[in-house]
Protein backbone atom coordinates (compact mmCIF):
# COMPACT_ATOMS: atom_id res chain seq x y z
CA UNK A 1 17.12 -10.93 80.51
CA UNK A 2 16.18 -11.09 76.98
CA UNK A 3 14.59 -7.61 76.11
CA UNK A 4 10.55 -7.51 74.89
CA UNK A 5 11.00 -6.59 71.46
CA UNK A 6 13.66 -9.33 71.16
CA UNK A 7 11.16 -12.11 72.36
CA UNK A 8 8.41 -10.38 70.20
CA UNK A 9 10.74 -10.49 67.28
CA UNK A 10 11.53 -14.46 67.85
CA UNK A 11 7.66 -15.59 68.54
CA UNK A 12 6.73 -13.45 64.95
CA UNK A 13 10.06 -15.20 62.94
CA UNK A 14 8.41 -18.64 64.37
CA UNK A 15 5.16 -18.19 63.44
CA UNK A 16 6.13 -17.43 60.13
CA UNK A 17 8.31 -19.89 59.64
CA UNK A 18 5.77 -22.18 60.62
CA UNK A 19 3.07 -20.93 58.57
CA UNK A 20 5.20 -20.71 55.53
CA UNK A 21 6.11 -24.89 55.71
CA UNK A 22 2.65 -25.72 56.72
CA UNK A 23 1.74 -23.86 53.61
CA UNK A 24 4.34 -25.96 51.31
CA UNK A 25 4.06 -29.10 52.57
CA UNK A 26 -0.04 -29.08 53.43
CA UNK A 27 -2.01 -26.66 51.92
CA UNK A 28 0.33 -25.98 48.44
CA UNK A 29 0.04 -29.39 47.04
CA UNK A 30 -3.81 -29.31 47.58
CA UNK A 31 -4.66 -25.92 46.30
CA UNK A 32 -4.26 -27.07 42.76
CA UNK A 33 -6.92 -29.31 43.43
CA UNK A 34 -9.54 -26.78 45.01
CA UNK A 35 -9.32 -24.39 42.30
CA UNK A 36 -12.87 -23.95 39.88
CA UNK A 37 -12.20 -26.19 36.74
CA UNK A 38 -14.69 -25.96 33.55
CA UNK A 39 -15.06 -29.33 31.72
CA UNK A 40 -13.07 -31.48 33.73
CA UNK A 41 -15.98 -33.43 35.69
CA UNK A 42 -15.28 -36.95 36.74
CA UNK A 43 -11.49 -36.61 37.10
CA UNK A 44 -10.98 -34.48 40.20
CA UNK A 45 -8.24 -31.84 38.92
CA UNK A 46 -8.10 -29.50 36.12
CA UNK A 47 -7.47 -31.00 33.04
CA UNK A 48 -4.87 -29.11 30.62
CA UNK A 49 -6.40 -28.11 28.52
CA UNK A 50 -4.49 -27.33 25.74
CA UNK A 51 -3.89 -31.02 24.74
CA UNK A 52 -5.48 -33.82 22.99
CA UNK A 53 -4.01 -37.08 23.53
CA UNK A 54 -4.74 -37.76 27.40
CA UNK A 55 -3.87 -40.84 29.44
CA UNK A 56 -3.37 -42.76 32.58
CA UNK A 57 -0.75 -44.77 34.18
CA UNK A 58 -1.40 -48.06 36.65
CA UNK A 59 -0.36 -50.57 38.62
CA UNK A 60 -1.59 -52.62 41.47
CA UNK A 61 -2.04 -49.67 43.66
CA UNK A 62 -4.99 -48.53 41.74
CA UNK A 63 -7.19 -51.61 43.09
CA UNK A 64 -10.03 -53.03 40.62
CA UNK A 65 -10.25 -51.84 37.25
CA UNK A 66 -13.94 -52.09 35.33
CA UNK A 67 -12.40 -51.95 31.60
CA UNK A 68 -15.82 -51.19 30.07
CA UNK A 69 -16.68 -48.08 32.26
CA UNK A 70 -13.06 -46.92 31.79
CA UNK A 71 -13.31 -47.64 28.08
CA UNK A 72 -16.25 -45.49 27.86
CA UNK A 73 -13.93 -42.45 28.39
CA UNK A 74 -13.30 -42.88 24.86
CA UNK A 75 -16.27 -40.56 23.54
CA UNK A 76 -15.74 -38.09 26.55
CA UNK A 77 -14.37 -34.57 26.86
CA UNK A 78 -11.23 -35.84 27.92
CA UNK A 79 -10.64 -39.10 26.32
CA UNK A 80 -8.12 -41.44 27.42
CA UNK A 81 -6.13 -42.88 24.75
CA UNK A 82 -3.21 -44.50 26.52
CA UNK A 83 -2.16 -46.21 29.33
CA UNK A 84 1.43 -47.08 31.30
CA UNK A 85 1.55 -49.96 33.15
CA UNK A 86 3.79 -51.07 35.58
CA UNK A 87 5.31 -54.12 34.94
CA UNK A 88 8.75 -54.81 36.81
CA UNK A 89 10.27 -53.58 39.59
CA UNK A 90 14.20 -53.89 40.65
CA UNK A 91 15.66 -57.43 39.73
CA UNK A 92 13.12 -59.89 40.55
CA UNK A 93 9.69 -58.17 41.78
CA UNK A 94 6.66 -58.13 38.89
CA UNK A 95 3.47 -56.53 39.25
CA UNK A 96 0.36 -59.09 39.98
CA UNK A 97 -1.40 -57.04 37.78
CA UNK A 98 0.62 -56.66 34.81
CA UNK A 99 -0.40 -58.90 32.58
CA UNK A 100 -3.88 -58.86 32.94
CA UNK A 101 -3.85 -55.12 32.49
CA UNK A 102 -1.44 -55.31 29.59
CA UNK A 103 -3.95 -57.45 27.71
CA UNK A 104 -6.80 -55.65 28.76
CA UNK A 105 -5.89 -52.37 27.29
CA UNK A 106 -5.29 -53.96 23.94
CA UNK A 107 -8.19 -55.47 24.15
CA UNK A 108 -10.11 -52.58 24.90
CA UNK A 109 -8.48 -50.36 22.17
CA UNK A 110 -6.10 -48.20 24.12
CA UNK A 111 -2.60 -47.73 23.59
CA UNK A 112 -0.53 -49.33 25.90
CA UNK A 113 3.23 -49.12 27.37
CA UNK A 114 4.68 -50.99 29.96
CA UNK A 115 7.45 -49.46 32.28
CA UNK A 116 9.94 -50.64 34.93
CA UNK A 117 10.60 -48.98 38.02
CA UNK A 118 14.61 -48.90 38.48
CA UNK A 119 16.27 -49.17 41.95
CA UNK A 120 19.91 -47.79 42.01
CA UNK A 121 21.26 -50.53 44.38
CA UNK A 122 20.28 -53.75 42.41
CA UNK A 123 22.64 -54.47 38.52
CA UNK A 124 21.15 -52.33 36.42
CA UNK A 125 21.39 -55.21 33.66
CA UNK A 126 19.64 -57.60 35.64
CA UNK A 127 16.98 -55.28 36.21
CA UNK A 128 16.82 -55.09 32.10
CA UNK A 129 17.41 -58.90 31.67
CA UNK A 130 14.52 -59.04 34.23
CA UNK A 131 12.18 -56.38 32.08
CA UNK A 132 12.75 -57.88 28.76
CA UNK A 133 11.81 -61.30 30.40
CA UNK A 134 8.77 -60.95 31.17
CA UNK A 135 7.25 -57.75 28.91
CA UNK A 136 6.95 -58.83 25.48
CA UNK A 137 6.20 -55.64 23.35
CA UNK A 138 4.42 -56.06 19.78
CA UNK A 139 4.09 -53.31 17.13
CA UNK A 140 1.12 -50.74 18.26
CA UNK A 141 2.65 -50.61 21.47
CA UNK A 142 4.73 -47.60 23.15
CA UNK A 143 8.35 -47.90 23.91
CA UNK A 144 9.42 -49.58 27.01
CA UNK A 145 9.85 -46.96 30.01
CA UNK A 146 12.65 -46.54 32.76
CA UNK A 147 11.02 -44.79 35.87
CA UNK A 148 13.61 -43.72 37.76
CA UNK A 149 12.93 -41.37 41.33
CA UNK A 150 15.51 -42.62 43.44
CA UNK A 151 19.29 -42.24 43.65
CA UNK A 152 20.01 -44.59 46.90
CA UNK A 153 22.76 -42.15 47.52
CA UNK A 154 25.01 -43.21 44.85
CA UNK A 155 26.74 -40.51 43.15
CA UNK A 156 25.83 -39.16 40.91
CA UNK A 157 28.12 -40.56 37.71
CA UNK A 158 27.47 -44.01 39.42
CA UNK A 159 23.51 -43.61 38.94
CA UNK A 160 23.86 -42.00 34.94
CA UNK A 161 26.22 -45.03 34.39
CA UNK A 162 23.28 -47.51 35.74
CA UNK A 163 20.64 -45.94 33.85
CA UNK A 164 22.33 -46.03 30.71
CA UNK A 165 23.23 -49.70 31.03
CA UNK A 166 19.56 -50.11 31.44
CA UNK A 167 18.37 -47.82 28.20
CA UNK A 168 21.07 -49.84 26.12
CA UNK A 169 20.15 -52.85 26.94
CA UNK A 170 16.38 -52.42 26.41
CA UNK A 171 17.24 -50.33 23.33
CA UNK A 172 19.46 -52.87 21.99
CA UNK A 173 16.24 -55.87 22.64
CA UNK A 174 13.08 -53.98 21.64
CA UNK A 175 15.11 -51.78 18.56
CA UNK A 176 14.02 -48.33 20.09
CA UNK A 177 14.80 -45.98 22.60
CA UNK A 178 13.48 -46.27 25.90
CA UNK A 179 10.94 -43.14 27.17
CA UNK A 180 12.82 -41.56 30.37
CA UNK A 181 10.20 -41.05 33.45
CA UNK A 182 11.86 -39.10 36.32
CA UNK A 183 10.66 -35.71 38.14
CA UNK A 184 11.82 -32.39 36.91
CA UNK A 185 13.68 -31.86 39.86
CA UNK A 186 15.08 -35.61 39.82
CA UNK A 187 16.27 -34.62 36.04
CA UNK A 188 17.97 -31.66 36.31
CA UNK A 189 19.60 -32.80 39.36
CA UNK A 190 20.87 -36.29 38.97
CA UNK A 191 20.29 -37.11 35.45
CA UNK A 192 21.67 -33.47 33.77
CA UNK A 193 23.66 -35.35 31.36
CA UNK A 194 22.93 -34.78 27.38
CA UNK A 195 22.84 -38.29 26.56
CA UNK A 196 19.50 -38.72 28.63
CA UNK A 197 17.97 -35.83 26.40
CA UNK A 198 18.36 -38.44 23.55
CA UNK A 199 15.56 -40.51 24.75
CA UNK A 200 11.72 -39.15 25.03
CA UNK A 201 10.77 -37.65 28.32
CA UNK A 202 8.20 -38.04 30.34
CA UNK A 203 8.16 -35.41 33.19
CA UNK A 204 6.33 -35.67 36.45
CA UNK A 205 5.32 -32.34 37.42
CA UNK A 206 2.96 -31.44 39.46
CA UNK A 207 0.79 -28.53 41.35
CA UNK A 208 1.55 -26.35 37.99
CA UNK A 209 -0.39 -24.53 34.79
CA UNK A 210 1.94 -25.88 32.41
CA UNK A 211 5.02 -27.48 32.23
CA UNK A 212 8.54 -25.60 33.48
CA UNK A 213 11.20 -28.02 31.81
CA UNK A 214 12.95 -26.00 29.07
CA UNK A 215 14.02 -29.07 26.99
CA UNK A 216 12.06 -31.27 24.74
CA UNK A 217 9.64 -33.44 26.41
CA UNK A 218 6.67 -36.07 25.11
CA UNK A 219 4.72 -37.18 28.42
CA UNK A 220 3.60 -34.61 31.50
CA UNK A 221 2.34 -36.48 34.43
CA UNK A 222 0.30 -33.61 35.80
CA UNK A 223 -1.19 -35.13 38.57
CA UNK A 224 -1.12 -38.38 40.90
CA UNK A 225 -4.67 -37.62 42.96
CA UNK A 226 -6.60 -37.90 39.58
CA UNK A 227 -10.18 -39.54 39.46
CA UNK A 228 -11.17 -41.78 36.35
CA UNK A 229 -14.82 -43.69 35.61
CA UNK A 230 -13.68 -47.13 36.28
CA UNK A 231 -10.65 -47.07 38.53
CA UNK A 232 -11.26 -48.02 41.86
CA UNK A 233 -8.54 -46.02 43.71
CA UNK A 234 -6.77 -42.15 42.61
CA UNK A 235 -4.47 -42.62 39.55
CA UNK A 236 -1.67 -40.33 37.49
CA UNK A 237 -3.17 -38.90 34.76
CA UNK A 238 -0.90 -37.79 31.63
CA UNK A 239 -1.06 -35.73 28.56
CA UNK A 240 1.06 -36.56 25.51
CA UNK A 241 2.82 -33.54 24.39
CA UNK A 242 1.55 -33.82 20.45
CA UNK A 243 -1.46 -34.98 17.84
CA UNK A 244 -2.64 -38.47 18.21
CA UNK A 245 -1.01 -38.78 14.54
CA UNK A 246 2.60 -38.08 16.13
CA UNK A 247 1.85 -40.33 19.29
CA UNK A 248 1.24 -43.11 16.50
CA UNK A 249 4.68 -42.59 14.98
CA UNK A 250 6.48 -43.41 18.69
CA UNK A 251 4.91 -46.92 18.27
CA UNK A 252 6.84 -49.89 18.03
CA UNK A 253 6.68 -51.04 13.97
């Protein structure tokens, strides 16, 4: 029979371990958002704020957009000043709400990029033949962007291979290099390489006071549970690492 102390010992080790993953995977994610912010009313996190050029990124998941509320940001604490959009996905899916977005945002005087979400299993050339057909990119606007957050299990030379098809390619079309949008983690797992480090970064990172990634990076993604006048649903929100001078000079010519 298994002794007191031994069953004692077992029940505490199980608590803990159960306290300490409902604590990462419930209650850590969410305590970034209960903590007292100063200034940041109206977008439901703490804005960083130690930067200047803020933004948003979107795609059909964020519902309705009014463009004249959202617009209005413009003379706020926190102004947004650019905006992803998603515009392609794999080697044949577009977003509904791509183009009206796209033309929206220029329309409405914010700086606009369009990006393509990459999935490992599908040519990575025919998911670049399939961005550069339907995104057509005119000076004022950011580079195109590769999200990539998935490795389908290919190995890992396999997936750097397919993602540099996809920056050459795009490169080689719009006459600049593509922004990189992956994870920290995702990065310095899969995508470790030094060529990637050649292209500007835009890091998802979340949960965090600043941003961990040693390297050089352009774009944080600090949160995806932000709140913005004029978007219906929660939406990323973004700093750009840099003056709104040096955000100009990543433009397309």
């Amino acid at each position: 029979m298994m002794p007191a102390w031994v069953r004692v010992a077992l029940a505490v080790c199980i608590v803990l371990v159960f306290a300490s993953g409902f604590y990462y995977f419930f209650i850590r994610p969410y305590a970034y958002r209960w903590k007292p912010c100063y200034g940041s009313k109206g977008y439901g996190v703490c804005m960083p704020c130690d930067y200047e050029v803020h933004g948003i990124d979107i795609s059909h998941y964020q519902g309705a957009i009014d463009w004249d509320e959202l617009a209005r940001t413009h003379g706020g604490e926190f102004p947004i000043r650019f905006i992803f959009m998603k515009a392609t996905e794999g080697g044949d899916h577009s977003d509904h709400t791509f183009r009206q977005h796209f033309d929206s945002a220029r329309k409405y005087n914010f700086i606009r990029g369009a990006y393509h979400f990459f999935r490992p299993h599908t040519d990575a050339r025919k998911q670049a033949d399939f961005f550069i057909r339907n995104v057509k990119l005119v000076p004022g606007d950011l580079p195109p962007v590769l999200d990539v957050e998935d490795h389908g299990k290919r190995n890992k030379e396999d997936l750097q291979q397919a993602v540099k098809t996809w920056m050459d390619s795009v490169e080689a079309h719009y006459g600049v290099k593509p922004i990189l949008y992956t994870s920290y983690k995702f990065k310095m797992r899969y995508l470790d390489n030094p060529v990637f480090n050649e292209y500007p970064y835009w890091i998802a990172h979340y949960y965090v006071d600043s941003v961990r990634y040693k390297g050089r990076w352009h774009f944080w993604q600090h949160t995806d549970v932000g709140t913005v006048p004029g978007v219906e649903e929660e939406v990323d929100l973004d700093v750009f690492n840099g003056t709104l001078e040096q955000l100009d000079s990543l433009r397309l010519k």
